[in-house]
PDB file of N, CA and C in Angstrom:
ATOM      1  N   UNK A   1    -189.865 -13.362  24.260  1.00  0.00           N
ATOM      2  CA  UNK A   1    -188.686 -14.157  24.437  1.00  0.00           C
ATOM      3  C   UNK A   1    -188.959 -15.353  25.352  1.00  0.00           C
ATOM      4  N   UNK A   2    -189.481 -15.254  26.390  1.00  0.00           N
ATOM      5  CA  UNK A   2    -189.846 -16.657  27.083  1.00  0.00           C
ATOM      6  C   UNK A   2    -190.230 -17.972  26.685  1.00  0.00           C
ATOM      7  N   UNK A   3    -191.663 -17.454  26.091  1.00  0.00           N
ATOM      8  CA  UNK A   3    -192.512 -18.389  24.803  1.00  0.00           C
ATOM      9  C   UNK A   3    -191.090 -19.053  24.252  1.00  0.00           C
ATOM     10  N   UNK A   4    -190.014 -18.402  23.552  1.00  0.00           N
ATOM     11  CA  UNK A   4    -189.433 -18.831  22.675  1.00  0.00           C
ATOM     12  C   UNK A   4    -188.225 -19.667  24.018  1.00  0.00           C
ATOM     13  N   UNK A   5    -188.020 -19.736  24.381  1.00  0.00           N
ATOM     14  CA  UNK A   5    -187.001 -20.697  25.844  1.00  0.00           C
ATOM     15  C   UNK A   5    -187.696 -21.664  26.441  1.00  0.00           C
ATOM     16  N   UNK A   6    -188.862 -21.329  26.451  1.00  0.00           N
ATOM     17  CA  UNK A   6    -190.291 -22.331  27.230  1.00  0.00           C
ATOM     18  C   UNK A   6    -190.180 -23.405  26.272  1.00  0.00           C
ATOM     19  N   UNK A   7    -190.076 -23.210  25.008  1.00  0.00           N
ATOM     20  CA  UNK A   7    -189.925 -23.891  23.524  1.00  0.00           C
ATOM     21  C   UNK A   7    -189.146 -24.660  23.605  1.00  0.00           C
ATOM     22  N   UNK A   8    -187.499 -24.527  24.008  1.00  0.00           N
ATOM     23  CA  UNK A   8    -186.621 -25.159  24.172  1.00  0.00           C
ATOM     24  C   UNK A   8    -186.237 -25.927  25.152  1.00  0.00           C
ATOM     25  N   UNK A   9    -187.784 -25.735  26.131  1.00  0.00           N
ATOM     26  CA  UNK A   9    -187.403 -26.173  27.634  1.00  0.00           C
ATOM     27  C   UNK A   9    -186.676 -25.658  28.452  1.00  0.00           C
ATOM     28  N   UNK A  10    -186.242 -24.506  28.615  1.00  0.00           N
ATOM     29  CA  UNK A  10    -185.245 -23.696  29.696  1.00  0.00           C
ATOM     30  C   UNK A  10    -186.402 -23.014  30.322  1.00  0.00           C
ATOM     31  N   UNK A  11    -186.004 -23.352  31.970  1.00  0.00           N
ATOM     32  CA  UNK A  11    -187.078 -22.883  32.742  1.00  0.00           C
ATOM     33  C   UNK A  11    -186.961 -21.469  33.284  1.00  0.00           C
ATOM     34  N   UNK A  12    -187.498 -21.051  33.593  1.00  0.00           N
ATOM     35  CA  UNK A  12    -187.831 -19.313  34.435  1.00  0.00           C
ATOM     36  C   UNK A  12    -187.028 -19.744  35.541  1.00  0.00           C
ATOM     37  N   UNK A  13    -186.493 -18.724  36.353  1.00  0.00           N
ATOM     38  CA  UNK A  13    -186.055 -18.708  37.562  1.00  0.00           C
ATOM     39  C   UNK A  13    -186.519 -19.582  38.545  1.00  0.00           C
ATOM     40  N   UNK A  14    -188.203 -18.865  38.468  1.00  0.00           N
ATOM     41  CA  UNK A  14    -189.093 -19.283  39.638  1.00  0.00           C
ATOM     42  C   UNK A  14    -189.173 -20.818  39.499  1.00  0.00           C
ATOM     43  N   UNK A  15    -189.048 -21.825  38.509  1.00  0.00           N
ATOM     44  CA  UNK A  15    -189.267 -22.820  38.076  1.00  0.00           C
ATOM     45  C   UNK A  15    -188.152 -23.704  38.686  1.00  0.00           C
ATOM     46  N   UNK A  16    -186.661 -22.887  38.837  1.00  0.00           N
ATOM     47  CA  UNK A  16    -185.835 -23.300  38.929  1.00  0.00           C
ATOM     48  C   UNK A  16    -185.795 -24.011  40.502  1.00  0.00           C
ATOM     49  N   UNK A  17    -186.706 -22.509  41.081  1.00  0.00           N
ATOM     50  CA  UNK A  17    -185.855 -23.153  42.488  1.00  0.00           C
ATOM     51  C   UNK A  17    -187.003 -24.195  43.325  1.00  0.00           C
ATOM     52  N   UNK A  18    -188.272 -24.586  42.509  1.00  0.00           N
ATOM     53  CA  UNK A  18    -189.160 -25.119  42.760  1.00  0.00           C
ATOM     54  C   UNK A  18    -188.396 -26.902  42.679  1.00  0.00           C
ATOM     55  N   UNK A  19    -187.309 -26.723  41.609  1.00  0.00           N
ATOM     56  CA  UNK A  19    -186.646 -28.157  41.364  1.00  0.00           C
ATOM     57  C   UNK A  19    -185.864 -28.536  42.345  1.00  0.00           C
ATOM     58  N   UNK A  20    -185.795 -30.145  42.341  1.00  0.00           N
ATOM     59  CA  UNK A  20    -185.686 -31.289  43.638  1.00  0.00           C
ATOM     60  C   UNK A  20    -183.737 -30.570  43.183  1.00  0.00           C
ATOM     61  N   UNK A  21    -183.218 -30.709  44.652  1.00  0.00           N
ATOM     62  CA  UNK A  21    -181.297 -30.646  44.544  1.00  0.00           C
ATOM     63  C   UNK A  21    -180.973 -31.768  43.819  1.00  0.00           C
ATOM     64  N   UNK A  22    -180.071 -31.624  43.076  1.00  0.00           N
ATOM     65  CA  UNK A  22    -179.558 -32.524  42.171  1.00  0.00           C
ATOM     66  C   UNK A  22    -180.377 -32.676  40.464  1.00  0.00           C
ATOM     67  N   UNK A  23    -181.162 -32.126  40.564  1.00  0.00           N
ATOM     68  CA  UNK A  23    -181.762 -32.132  39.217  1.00  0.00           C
ATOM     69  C   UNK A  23    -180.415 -31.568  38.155  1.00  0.00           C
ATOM     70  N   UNK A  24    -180.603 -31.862  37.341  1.00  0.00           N
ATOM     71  CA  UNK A  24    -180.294 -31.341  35.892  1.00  0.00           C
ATOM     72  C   UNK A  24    -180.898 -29.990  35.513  1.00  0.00           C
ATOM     73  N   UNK A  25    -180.393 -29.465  35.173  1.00  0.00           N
ATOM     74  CA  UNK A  25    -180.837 -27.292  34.845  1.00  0.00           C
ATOM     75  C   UNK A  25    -180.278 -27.242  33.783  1.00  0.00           C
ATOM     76  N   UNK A  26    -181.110 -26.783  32.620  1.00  0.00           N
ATOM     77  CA  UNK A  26    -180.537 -25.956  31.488  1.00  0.00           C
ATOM     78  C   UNK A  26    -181.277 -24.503  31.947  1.00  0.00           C
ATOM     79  N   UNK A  27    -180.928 -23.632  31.821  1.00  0.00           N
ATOM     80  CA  UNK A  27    -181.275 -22.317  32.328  1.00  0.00           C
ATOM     81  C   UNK A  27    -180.604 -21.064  31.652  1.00  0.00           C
ATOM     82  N   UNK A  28    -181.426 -20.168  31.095  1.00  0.00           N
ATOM     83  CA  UNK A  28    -180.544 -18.977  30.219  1.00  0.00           C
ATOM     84  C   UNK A  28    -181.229 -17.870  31.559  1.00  0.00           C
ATOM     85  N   UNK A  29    -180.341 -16.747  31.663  1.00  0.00           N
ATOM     86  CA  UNK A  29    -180.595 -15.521  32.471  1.00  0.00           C
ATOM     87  C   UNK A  29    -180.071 -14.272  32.160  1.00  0.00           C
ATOM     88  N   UNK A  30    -179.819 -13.471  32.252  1.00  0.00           N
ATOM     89  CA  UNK A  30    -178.818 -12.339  31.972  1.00  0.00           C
ATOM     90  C   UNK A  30    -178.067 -11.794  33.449  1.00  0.00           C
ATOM     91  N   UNK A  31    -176.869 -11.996  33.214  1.00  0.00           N
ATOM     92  CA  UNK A  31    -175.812 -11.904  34.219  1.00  0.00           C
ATOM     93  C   UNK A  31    -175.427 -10.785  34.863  1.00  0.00           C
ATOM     94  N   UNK A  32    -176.183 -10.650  36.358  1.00  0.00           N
ATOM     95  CA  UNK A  32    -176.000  -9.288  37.186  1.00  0.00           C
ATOM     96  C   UNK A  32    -175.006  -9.062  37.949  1.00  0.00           C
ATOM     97  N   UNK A  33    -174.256 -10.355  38.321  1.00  0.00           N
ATOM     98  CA  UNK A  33    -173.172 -10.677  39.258  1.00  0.00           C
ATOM     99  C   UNK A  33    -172.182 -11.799  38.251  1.00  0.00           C
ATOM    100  N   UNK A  34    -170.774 -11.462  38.114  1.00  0.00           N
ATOM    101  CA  UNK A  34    -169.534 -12.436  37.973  1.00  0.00           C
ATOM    102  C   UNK A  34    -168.575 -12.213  38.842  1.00  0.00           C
ATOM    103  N   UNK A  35    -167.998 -13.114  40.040  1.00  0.00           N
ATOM    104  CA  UNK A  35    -166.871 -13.079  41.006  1.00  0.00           C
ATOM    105  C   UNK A  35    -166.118 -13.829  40.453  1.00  0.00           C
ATOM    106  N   UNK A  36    -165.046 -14.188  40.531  1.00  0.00           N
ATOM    107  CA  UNK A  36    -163.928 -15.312  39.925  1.00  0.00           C
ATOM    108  C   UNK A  36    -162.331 -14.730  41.656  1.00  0.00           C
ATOM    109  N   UNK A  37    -163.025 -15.334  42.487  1.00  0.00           N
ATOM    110  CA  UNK A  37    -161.732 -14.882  43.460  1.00  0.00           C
ATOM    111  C   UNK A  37    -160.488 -15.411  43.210  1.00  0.00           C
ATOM    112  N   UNK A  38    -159.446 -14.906  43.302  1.00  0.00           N
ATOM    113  CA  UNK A  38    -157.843 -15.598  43.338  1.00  0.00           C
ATOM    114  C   UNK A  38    -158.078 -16.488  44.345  1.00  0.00           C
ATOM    115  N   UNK A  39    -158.757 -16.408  45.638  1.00  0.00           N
ATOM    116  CA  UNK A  39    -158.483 -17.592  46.548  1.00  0.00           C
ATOM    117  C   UNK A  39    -159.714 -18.872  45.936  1.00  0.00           C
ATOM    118  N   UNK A  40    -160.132 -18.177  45.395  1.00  0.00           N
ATOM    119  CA  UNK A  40    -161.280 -19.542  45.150  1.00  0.00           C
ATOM    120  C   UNK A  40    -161.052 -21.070  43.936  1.00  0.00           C
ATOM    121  N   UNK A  41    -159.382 -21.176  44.148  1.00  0.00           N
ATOM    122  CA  UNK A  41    -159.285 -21.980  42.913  1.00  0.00           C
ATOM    123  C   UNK A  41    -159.775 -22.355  41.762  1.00  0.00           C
ATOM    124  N   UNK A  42    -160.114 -21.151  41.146  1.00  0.00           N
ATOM    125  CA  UNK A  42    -160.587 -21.685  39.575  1.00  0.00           C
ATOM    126  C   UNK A  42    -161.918 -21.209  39.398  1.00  0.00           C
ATOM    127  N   UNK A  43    -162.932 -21.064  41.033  1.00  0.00           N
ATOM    128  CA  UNK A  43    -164.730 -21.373  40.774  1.00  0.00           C
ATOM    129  C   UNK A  43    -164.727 -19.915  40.496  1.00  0.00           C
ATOM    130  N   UNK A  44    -165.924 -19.900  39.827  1.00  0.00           N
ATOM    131  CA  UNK A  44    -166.706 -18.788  39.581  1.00  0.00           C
ATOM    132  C   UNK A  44    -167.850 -18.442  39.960  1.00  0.00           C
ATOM    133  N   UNK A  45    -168.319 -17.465  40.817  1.00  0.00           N
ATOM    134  CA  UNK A  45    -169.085 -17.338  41.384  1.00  0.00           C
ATOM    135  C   UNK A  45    -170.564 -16.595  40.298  1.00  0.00           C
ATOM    136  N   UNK A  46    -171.684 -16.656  39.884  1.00  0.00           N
ATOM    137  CA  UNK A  46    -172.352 -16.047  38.921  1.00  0.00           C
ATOM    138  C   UNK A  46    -173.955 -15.824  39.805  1.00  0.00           C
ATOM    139  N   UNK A  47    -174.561 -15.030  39.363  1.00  0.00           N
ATOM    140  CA  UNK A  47    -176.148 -14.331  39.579  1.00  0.00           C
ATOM    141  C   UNK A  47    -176.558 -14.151  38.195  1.00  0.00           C
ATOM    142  N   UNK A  48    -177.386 -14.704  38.203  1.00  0.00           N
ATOM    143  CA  UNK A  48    -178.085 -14.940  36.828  1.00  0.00           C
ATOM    144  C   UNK A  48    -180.001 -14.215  37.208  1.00  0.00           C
ATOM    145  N   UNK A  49    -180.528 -13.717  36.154  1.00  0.00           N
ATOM    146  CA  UNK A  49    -181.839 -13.324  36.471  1.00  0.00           C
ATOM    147  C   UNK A  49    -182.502 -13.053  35.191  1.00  0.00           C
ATOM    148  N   UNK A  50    -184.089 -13.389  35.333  1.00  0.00           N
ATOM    149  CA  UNK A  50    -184.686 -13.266  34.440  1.00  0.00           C
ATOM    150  C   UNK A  50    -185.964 -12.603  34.927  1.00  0.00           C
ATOM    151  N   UNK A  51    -186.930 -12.456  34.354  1.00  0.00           N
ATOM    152  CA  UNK A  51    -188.046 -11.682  34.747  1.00  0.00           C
ATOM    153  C   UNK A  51    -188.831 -12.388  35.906  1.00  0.00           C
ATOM    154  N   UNK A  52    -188.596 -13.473  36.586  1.00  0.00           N
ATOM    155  CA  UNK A  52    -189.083 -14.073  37.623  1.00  0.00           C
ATOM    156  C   UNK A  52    -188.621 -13.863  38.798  1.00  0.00           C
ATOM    157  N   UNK A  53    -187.018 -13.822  38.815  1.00  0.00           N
ATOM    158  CA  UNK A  53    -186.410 -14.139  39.531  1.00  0.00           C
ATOM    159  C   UNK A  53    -184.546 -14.183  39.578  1.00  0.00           C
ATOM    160  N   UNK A  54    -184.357 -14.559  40.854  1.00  0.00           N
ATOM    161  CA  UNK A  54    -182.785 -15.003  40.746  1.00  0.00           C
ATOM    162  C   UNK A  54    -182.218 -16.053  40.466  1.00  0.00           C
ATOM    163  N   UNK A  55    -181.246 -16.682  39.882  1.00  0.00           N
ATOM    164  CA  UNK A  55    -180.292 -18.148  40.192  1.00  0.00           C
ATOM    165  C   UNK A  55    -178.862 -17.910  40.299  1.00  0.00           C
ATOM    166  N   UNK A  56    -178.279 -18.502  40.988  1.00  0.00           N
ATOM    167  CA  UNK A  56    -177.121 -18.097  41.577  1.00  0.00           C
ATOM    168  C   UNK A  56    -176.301 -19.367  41.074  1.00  0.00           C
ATOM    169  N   UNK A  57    -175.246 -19.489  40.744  1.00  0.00           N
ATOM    170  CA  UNK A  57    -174.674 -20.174  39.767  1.00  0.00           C
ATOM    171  C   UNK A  57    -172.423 -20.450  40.182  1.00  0.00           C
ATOM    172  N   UNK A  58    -172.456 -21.721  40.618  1.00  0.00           N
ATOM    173  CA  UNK A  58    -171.155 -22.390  41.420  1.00  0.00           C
ATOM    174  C   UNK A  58    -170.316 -22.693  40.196  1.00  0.00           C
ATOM    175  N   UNK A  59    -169.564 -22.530  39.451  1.00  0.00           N
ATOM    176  CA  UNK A  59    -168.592 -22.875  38.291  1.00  0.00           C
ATOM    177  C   UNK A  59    -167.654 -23.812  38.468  1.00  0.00           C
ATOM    178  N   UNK A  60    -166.972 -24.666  38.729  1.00  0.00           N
ATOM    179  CA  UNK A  60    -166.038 -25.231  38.432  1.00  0.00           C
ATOM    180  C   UNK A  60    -165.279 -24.955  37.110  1.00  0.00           C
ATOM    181  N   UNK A  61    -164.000 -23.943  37.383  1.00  0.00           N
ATOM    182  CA  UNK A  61    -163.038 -23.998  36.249  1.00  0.00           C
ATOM    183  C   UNK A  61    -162.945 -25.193  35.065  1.00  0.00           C
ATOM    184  N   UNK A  62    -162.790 -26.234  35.671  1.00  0.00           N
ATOM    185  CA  UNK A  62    -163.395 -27.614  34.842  1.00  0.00           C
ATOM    186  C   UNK A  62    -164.062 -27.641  33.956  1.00  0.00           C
ATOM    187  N   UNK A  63    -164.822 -27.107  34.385  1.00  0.00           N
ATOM    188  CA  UNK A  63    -166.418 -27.640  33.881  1.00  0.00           C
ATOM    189  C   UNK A  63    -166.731 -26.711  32.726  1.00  0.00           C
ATOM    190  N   UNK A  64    -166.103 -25.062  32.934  1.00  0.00           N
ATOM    191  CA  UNK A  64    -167.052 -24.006  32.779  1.00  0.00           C
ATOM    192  C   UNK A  64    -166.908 -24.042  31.004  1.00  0.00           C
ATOM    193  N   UNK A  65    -166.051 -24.172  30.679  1.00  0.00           N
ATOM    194  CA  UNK A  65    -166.338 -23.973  28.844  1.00  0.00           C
ATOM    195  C   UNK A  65    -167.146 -24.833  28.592  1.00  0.00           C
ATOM    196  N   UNK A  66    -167.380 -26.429  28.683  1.00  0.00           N
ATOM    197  CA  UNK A  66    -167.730 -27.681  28.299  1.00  0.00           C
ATOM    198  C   UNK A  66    -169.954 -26.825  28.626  1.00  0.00           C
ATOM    199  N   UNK A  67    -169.652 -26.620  29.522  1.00  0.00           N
ATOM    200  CA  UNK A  67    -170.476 -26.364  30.266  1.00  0.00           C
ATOM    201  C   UNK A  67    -171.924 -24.975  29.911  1.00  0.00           C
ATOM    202  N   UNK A  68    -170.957 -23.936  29.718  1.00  0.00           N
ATOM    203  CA  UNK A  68    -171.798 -22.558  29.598  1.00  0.00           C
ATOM    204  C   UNK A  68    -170.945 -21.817  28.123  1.00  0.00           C
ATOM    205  N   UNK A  69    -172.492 -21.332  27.256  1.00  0.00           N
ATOM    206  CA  UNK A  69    -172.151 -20.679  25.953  1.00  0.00           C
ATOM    207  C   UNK A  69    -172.055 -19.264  26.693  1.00  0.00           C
ATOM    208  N   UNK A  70    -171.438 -18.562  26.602  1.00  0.00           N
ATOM    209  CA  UNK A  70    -171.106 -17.406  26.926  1.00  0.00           C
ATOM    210  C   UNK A  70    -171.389 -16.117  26.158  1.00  0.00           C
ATOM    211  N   UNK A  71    -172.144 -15.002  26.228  1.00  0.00           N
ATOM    212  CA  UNK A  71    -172.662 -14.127  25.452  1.00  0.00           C
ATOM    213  C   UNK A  71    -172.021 -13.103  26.040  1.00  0.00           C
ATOM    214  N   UNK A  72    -172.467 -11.998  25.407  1.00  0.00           N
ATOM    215  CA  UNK A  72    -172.051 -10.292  25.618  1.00  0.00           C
ATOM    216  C   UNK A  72    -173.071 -10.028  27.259  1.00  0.00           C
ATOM    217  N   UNK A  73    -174.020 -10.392  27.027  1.00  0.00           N
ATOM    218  CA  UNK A  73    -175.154 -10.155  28.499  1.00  0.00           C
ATOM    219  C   UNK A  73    -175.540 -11.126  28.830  1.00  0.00           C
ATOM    220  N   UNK A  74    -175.596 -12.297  28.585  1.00  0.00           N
ATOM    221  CA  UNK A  74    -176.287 -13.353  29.220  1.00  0.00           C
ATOM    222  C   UNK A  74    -175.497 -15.013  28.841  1.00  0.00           C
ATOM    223  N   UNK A  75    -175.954 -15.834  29.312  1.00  0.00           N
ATOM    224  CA  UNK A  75    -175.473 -16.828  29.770  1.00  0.00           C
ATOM    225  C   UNK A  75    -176.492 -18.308  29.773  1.00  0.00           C
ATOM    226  N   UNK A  76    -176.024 -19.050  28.637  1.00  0.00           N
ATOM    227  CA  UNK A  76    -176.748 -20.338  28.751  1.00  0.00           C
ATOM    228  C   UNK A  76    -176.253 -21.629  29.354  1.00  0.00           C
ATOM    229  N   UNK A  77    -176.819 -21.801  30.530  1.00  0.00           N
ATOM    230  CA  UNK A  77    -175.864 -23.169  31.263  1.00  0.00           C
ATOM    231  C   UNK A  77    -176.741 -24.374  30.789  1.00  0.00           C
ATOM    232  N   UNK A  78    -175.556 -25.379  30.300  1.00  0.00           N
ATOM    233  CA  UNK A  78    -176.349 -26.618  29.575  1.00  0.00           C
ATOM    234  C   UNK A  78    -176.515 -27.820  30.443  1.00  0.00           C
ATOM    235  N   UNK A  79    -175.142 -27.900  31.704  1.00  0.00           N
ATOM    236  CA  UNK A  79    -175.298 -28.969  32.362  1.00  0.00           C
ATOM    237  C   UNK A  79    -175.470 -29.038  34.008  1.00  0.00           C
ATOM    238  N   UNK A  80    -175.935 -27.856  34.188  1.00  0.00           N
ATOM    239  CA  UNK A  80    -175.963 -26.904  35.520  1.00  0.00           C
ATOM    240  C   UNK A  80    -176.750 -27.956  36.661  1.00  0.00           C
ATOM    241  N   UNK A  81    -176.404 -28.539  37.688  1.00  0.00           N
ATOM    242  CA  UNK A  81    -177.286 -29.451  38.396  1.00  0.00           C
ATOM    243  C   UNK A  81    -177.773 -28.487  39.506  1.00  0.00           C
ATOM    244  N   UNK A  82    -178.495 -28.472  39.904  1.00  0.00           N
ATOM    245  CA  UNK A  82    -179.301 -27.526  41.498  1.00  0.00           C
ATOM    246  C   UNK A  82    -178.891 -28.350  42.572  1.00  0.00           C
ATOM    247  N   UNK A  83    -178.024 -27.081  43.124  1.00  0.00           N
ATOM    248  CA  UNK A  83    -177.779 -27.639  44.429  1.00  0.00           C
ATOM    249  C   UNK A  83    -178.626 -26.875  45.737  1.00  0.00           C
ATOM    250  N   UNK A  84    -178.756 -27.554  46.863  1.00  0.00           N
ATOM    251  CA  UNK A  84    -179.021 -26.641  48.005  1.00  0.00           C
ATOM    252  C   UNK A  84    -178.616 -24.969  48.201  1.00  0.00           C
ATOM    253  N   UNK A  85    -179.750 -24.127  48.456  1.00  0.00           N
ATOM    254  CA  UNK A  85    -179.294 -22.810  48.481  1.00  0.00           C
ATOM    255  C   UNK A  85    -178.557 -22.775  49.376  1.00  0.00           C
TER     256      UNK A  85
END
């Protein structure tokens, strides 16, 4: 399965957090953590992981359909920018 994402350009975890803040992230993982708090207006809090590693993932209600294809286990973010851990 990697080979086949490596293909499409979606990077590994470890790849991820090697990238400059503000980059652009397309990134697929399978989803270990979803928070969505009532106080948190709208954001969604996500943990994403793949065989490397972790990525931890800020939602904007906004954003989030336009944004992430949504599966049964996992999760492809198309316009995901890296921010500071």
């Amino acid at each position: 399965m990697r080979a086949s994402l490596a293909q499409q350009g979606l990077p590994d975890a470890r790849t991820v957090t090697t990238m400059k803040n503000g980059d652009n992230v397309r990134y697929a993982g399978l989803v270990i953590c979803r928070q969505r708090p009532g106080t948190a207006g709208g954001v969604v809090f996500m943990t994403l992981e793949d065989e490397t590693g972790f990525v931890n993932a800020v939602i904007w209600e906004s954003v989030a359909f336009s944004a992430i294809l949504f599966g049964e286990d996992h999760e492809l973010f198309r316009n995901y920018r890296k921010s500071p851990a």
